[in-house]
N, C-alpha and C. Protein backbone atom coordinates (compact mmCIF):
# COMPACT_ATOMS: atom_id res chain seq x y z
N UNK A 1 -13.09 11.94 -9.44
CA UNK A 1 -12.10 11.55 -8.44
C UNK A 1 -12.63 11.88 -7.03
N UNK A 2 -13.29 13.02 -6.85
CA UNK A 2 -14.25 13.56 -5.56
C UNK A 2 -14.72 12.54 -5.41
N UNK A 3 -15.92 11.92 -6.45
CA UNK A 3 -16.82 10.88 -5.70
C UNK A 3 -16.29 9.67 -5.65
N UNK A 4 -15.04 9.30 -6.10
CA UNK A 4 -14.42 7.91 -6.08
C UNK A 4 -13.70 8.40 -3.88
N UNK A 5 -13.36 9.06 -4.18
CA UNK A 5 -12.43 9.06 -2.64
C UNK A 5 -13.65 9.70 -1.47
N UNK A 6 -14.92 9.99 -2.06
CA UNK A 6 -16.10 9.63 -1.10
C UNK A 6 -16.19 8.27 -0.43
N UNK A 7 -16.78 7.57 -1.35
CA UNK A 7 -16.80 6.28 -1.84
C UNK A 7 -16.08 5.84 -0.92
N UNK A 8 -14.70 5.94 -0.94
CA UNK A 8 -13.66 5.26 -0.03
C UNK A 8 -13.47 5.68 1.66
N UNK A 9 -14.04 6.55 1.49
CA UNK A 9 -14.63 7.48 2.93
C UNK A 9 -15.70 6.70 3.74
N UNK A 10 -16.47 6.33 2.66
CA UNK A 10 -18.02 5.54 3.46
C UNK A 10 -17.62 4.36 4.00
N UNK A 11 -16.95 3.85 2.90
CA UNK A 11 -16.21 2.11 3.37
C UNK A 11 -15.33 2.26 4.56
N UNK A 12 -14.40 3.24 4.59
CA UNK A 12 -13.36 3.68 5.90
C UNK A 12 -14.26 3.48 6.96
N UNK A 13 -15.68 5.05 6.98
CA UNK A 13 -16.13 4.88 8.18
C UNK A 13 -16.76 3.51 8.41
N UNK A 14 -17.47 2.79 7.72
CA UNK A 14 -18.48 1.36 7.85
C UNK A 14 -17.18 0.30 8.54
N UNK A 15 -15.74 0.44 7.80
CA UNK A 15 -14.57 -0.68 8.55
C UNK A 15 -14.52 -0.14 10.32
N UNK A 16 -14.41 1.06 10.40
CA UNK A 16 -14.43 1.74 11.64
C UNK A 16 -15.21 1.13 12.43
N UNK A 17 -16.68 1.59 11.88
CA UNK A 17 -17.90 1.27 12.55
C UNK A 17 -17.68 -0.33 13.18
N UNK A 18 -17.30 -1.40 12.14
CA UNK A 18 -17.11 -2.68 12.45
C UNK A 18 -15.80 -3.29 13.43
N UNK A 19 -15.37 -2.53 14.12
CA UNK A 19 -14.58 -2.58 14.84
C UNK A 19 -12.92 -2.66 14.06
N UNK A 20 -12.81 -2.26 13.07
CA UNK A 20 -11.25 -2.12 12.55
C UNK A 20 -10.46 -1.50 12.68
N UNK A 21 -9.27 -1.03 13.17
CA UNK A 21 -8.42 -0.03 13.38
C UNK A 21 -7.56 0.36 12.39
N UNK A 22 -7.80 1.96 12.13
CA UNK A 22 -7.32 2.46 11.12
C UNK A 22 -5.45 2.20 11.76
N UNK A 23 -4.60 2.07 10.73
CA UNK A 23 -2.89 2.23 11.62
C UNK A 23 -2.28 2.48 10.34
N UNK A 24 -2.19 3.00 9.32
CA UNK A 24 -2.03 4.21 8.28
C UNK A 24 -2.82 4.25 7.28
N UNK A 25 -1.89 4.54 6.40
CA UNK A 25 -2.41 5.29 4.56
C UNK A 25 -1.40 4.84 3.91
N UNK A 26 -1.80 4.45 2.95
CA UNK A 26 -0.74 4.19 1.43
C UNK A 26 -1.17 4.71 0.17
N UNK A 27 0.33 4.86 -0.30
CA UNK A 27 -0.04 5.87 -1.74
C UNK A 27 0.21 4.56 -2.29
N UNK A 28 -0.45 4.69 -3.64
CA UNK A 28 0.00 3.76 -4.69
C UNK A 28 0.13 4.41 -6.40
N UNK A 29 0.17 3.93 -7.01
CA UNK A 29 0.62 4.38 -8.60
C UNK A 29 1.86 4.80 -8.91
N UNK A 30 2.18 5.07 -7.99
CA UNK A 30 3.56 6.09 -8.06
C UNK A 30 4.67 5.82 -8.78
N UNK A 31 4.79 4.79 -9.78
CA UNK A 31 5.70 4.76 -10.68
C UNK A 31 4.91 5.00 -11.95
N UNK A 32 5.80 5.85 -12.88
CA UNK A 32 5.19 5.84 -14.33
C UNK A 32 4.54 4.93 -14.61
N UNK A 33 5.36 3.61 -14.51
CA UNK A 33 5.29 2.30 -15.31
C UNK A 33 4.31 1.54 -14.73
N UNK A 34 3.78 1.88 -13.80
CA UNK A 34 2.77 1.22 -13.45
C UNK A 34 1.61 1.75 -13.69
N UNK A 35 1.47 3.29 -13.79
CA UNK A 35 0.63 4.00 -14.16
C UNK A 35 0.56 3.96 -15.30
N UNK A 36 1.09 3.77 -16.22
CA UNK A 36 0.78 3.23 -17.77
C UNK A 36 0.21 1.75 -18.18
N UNK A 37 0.45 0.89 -17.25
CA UNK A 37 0.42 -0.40 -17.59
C UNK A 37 -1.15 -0.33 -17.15
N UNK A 38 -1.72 0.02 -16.32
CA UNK A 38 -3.02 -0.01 -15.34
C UNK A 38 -4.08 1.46 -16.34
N UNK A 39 -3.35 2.46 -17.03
CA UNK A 39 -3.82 3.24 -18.02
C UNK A 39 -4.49 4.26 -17.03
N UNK A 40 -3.74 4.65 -15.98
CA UNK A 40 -4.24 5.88 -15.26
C UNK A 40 -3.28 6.54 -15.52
N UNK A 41 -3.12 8.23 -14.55
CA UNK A 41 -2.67 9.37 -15.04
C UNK A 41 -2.25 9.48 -13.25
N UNK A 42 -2.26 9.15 -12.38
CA UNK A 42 -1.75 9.93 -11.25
C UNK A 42 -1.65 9.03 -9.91
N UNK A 43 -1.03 8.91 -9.36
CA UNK A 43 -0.84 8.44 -7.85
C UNK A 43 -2.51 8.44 -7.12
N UNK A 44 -2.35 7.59 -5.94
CA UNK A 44 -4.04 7.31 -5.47
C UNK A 44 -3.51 7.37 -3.89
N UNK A 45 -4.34 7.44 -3.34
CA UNK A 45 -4.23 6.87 -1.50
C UNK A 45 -4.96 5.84 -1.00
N UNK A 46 -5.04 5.23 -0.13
CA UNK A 46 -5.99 4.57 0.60
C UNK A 46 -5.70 4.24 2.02
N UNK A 47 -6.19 3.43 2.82
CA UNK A 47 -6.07 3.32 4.06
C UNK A 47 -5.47 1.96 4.23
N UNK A 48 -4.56 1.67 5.71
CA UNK A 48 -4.32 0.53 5.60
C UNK A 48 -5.06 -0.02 7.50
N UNK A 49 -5.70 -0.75 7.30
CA UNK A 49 -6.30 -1.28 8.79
C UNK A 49 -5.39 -2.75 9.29
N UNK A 50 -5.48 -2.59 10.88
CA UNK A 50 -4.71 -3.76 11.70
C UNK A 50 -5.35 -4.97 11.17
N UNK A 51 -6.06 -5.33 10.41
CA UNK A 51 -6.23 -6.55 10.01
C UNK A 51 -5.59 -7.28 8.61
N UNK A 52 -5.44 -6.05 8.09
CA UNK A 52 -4.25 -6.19 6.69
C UNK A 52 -2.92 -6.25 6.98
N UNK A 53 -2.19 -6.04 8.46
CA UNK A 53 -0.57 -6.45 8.56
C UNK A 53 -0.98 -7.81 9.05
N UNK A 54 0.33 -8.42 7.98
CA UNK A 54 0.39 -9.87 8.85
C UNK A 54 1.61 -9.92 8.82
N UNK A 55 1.85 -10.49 9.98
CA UNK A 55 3.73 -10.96 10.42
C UNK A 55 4.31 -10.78 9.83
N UNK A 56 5.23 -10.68 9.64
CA UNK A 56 6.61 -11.09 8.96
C UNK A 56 6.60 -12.92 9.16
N UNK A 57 6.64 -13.57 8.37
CA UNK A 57 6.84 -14.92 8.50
C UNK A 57 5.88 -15.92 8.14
N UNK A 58 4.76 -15.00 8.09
CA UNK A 58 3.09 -15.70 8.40
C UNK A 58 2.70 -16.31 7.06
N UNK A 59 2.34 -17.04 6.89
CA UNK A 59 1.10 -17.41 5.63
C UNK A 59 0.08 -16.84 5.33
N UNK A 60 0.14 -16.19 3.76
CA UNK A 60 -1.17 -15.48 3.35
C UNK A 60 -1.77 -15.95 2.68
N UNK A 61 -3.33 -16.51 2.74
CA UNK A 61 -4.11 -16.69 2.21
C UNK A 61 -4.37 -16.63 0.49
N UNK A 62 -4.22 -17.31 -0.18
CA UNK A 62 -4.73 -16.64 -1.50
C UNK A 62 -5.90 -15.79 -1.87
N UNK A 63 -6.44 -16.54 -1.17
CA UNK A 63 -8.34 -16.21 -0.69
C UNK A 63 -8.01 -14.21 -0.05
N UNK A 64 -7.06 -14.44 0.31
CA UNK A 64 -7.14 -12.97 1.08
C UNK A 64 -7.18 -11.59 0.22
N UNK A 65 -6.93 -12.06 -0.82
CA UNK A 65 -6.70 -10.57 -1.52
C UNK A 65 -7.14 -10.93 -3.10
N UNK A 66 -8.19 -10.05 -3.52
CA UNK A 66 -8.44 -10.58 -5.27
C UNK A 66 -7.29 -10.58 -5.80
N UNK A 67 -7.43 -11.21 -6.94
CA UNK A 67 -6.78 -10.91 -8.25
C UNK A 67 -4.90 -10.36 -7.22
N UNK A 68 -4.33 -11.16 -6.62
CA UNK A 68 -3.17 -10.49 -5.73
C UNK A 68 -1.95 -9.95 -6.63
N UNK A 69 -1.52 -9.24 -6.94
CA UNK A 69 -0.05 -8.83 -7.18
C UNK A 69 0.96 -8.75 -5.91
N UNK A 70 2.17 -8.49 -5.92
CA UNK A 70 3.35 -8.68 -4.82
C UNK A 70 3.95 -7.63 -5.83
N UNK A 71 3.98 -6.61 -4.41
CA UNK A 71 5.22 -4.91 -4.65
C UNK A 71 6.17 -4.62 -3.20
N UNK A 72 7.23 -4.62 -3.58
CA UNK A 72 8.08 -4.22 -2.59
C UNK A 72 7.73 -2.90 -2.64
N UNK A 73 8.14 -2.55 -1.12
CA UNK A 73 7.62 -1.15 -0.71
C UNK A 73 9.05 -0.75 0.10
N UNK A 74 8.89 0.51 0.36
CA UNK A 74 9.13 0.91 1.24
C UNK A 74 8.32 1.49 2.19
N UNK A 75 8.07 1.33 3.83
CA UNK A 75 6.92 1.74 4.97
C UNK A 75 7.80 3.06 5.91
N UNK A 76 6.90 3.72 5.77
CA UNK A 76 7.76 4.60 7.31
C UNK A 76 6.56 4.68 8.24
N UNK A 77 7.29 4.66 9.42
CA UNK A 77 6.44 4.55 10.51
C UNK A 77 6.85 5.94 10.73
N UNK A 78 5.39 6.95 11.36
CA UNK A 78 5.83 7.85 11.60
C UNK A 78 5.91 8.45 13.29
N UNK A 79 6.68 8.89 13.26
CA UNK A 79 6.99 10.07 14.86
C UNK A 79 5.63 10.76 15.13
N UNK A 80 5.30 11.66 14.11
CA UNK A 80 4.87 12.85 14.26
C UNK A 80 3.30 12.57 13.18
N UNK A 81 2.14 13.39 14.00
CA UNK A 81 1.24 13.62 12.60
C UNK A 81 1.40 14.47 11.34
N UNK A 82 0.76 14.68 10.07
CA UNK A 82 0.88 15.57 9.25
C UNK A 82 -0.36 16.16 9.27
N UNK A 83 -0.46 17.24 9.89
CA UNK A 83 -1.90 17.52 9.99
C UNK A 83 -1.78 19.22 8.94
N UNK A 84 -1.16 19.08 8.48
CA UNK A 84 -0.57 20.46 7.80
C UNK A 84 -1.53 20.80 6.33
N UNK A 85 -2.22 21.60 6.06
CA UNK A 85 -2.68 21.57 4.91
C UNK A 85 -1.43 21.84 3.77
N UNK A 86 -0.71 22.49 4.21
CA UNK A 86 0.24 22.70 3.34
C UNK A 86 1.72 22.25 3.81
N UNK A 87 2.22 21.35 3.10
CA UNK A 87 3.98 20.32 3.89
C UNK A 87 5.02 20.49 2.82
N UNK A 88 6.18 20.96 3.47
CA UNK A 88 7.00 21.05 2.30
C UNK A 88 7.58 19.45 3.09
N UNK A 89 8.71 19.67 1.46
CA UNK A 89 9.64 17.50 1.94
C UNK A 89 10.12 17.66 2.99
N UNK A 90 10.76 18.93 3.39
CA UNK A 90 11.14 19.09 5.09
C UNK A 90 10.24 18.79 6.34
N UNK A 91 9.16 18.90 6.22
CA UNK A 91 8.34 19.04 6.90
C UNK A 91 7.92 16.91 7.30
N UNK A 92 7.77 16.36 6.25
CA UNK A 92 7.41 15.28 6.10
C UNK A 92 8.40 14.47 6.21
N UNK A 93 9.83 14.37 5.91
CA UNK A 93 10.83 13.95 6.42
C UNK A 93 10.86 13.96 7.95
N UNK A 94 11.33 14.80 8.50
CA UNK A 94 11.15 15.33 9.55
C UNK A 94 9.83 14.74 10.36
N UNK A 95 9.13 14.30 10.29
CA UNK A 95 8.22 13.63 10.96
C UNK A 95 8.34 11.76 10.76
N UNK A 96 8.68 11.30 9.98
CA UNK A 96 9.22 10.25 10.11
C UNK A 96 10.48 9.75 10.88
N UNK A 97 9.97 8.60 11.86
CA UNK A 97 10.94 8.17 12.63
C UNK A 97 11.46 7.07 12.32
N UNK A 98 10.93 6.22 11.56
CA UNK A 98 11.64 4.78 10.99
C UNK A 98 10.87 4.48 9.36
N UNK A 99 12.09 3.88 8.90
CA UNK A 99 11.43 3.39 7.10
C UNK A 99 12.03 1.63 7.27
N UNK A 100 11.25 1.17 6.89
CA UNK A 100 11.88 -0.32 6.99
C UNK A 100 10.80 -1.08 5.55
N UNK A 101 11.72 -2.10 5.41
CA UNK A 101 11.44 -2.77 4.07
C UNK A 101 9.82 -3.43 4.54
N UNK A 102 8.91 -3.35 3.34
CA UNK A 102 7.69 -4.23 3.31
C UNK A 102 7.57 -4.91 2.05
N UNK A 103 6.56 -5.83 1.93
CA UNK A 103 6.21 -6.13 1.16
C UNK A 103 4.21 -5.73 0.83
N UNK A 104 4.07 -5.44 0.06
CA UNK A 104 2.34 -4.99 -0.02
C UNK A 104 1.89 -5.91 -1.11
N UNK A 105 0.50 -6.59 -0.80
CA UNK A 105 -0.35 -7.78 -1.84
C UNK A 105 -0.99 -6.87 -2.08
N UNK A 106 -1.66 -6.12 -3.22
CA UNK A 106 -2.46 -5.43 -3.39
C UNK A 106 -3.64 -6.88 -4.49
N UNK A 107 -4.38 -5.83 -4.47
CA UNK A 107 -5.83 -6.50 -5.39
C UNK A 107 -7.05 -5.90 -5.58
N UNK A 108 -7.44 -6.22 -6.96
CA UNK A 108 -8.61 -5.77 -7.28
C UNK A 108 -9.86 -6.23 -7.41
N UNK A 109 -11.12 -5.67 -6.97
CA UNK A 109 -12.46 -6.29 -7.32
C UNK A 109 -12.72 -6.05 -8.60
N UNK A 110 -12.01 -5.45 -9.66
CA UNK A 110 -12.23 -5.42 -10.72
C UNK A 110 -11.84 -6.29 -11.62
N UNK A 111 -12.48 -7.16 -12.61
CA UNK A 111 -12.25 -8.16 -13.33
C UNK A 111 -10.89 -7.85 -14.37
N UNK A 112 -9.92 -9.00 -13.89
CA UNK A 112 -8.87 -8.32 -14.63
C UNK A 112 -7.83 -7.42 -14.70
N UNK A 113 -7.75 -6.70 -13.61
CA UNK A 113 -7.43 -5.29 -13.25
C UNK A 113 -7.67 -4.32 -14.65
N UNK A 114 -8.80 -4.46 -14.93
CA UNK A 114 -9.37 -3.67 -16.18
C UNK A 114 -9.87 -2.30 -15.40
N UNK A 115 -9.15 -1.27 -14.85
CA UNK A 115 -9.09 -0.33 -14.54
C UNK A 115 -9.17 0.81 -14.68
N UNK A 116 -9.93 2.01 -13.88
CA UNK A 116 -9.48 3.59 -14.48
C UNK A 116 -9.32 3.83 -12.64
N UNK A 117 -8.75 5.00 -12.54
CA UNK A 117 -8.26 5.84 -11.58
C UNK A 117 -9.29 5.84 -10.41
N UNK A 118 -10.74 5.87 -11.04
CA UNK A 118 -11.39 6.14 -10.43
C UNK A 118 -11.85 4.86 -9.77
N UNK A 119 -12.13 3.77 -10.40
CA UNK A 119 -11.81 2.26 -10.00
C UNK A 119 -10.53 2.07 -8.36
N UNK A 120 -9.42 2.40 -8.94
CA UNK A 120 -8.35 1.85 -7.62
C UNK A 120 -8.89 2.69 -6.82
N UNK A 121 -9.13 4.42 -6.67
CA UNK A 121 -9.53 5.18 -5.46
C UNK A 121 -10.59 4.08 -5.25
N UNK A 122 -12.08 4.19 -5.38
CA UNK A 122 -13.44 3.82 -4.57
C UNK A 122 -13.04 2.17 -4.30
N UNK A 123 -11.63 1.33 -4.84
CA UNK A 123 -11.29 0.35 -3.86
C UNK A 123 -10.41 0.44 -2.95
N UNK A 124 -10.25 1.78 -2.72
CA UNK A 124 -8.85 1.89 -1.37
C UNK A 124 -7.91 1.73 -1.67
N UNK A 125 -7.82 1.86 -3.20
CA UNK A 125 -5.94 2.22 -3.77
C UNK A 125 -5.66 0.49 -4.05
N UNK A 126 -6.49 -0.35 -3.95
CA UNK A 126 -6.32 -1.66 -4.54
C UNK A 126 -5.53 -2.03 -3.50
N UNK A 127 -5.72 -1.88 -1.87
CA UNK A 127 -5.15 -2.29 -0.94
C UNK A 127 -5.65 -4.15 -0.83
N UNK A 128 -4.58 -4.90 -0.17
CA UNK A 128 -4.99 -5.93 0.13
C UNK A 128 -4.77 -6.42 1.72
N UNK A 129 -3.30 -6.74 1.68
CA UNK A 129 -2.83 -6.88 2.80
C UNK A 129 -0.92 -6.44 2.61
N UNK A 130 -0.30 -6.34 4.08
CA UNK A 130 0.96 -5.85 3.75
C UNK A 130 1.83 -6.43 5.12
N UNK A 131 2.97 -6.54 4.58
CA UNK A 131 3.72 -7.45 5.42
C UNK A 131 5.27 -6.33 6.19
N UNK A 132 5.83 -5.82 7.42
CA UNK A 132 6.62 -5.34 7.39
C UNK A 132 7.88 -5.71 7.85
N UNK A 133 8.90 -5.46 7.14
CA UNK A 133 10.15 -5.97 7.98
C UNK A 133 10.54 -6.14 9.44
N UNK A 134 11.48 -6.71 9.66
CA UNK A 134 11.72 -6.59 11.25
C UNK A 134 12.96 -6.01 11.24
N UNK A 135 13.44 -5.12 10.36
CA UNK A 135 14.85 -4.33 10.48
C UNK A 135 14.61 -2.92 10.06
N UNK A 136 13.62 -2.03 10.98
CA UNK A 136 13.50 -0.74 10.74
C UNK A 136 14.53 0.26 11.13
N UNK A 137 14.78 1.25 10.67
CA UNK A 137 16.11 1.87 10.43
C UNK A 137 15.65 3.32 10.54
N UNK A 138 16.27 4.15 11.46
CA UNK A 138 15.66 5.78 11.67
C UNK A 138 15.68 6.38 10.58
N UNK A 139 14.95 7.21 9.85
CA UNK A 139 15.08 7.78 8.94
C UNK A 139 16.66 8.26 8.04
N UNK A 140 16.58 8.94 8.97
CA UNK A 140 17.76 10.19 8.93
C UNK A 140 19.07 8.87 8.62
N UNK A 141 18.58 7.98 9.02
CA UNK A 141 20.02 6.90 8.66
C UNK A 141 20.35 6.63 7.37
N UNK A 142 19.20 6.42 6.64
CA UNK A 142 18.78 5.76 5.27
C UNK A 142 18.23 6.64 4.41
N UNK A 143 19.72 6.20 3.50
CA UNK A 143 19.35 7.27 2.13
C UNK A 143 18.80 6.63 1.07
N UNK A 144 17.60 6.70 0.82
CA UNK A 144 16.42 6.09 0.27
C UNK A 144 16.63 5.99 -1.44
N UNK A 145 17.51 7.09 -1.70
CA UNK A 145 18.11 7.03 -3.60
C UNK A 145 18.87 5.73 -3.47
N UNK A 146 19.73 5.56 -2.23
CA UNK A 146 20.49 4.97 -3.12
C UNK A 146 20.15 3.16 -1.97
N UNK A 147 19.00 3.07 -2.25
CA UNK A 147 18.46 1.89 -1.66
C UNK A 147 17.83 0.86 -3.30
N UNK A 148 17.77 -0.06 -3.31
CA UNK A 148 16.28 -0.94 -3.95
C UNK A 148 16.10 -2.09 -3.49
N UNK A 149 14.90 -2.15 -4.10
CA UNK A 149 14.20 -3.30 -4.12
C UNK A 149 14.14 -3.91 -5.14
N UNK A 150 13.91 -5.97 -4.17
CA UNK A 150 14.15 -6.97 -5.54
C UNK A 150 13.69 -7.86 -4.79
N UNK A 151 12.63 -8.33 -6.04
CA UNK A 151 11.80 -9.37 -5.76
C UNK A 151 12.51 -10.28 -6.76
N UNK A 152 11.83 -11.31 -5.85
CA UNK A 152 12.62 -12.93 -6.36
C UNK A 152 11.70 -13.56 -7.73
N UNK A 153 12.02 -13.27 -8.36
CA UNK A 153 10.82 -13.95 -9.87
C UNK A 153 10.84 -15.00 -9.81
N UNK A 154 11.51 -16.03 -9.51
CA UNK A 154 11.09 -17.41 -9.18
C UNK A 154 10.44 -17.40 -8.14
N UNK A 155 10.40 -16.92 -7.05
CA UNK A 155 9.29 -16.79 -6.10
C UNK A 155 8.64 -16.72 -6.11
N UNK A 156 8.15 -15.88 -7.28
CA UNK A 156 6.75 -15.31 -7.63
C UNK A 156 6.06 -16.37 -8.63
N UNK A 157 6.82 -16.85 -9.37
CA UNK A 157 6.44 -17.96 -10.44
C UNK A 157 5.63 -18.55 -9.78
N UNK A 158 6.61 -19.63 -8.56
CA UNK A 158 6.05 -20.36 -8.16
C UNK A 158 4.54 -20.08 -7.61
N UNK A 159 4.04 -19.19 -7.14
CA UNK A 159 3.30 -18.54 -6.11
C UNK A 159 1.86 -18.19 -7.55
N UNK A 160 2.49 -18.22 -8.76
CA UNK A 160 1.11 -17.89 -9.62
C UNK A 160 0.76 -19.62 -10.01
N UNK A 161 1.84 -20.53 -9.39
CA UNK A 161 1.04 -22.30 -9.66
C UNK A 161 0.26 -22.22 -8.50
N UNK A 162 0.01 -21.56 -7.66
CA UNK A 162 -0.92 -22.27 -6.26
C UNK A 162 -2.07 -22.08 -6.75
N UNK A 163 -2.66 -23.32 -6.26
CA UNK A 163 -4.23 -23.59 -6.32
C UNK A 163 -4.81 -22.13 -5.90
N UNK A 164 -6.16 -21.64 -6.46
CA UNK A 164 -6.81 -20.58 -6.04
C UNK A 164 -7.47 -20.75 -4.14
């Protein structure tokens, strides 16, 4: 796992180097059920750069992201850094200033999403591209239990007929 989130370190700095701007991090795995289906054991991170948000409204590429899946998210934009080696949920709450609905395309260079843990880390958490709402809401407003998300399955149907 060390040398997989190296790995993802070298690529960070080389996007840097190429003029990309880092503008957060995303966790991914984080449901059981996805972590079983994909046959890993734990949550991942990766980075997200200004060239992976696109509008709200915009057209995405198929071409843009391997192998694409579609996950509703939730995004918080934050207030404050976490520069803390050690954060309790107070701490990290508390530094968030807005959560607003996204949508995230993730994808893999791996054939299939035939995957191990160490696979999604050294690809950046299987980042692709990510889309954010235009109705962000202060934290402290929105009680996040008793929120969800719902994707449209006919939406999605349609969207696995498009030409590659």
């Amino acid at each position: 796992i060390d040398r997989a989130y190296a790995v993802q370190d070298v690529v960070t700095k080389a996007a840097i180097g190429q003029g990309r701007r880092l503008v957060g991090r995303k966790t991914g795995l984080t449901a059981k059920a996805v972590q079983a289906q994909l046959g890993v054991d734990q949550p991942d991170y990766g980075m997200l750069f200004d060239d992976m948000d696109m509008p709200l409204g915009s057209e995405i590429s198929v071409a843009a992201v391997m192998q694409p899946k579609v996950e509703a998210e939730i995004a918080f934009i934050m207030g404050d850094d976490l520069n803390a080696d050690t954060l309790t949920s107070a701490d990290i709450l508390a530094s968030v200033a807005y959560a607003v609905a996204a949508i995230e395309v993730v994808g893999s260079r791996v054939k299939g999403w035939d995957i191990g843990i160490h696979d999604t880390i050294a690809d950046n958490a299987s980042s692709g591209v990510f889309v954010l709402g235009d109705a962000p809401r202060r934290a402290r407003e929105v009680g996040l239990r008793q929120h969800e998300s719902v994707l449209d399955a006919a939406a999605l149907e349609e969207l696995e007929h498009l030409p590659d």
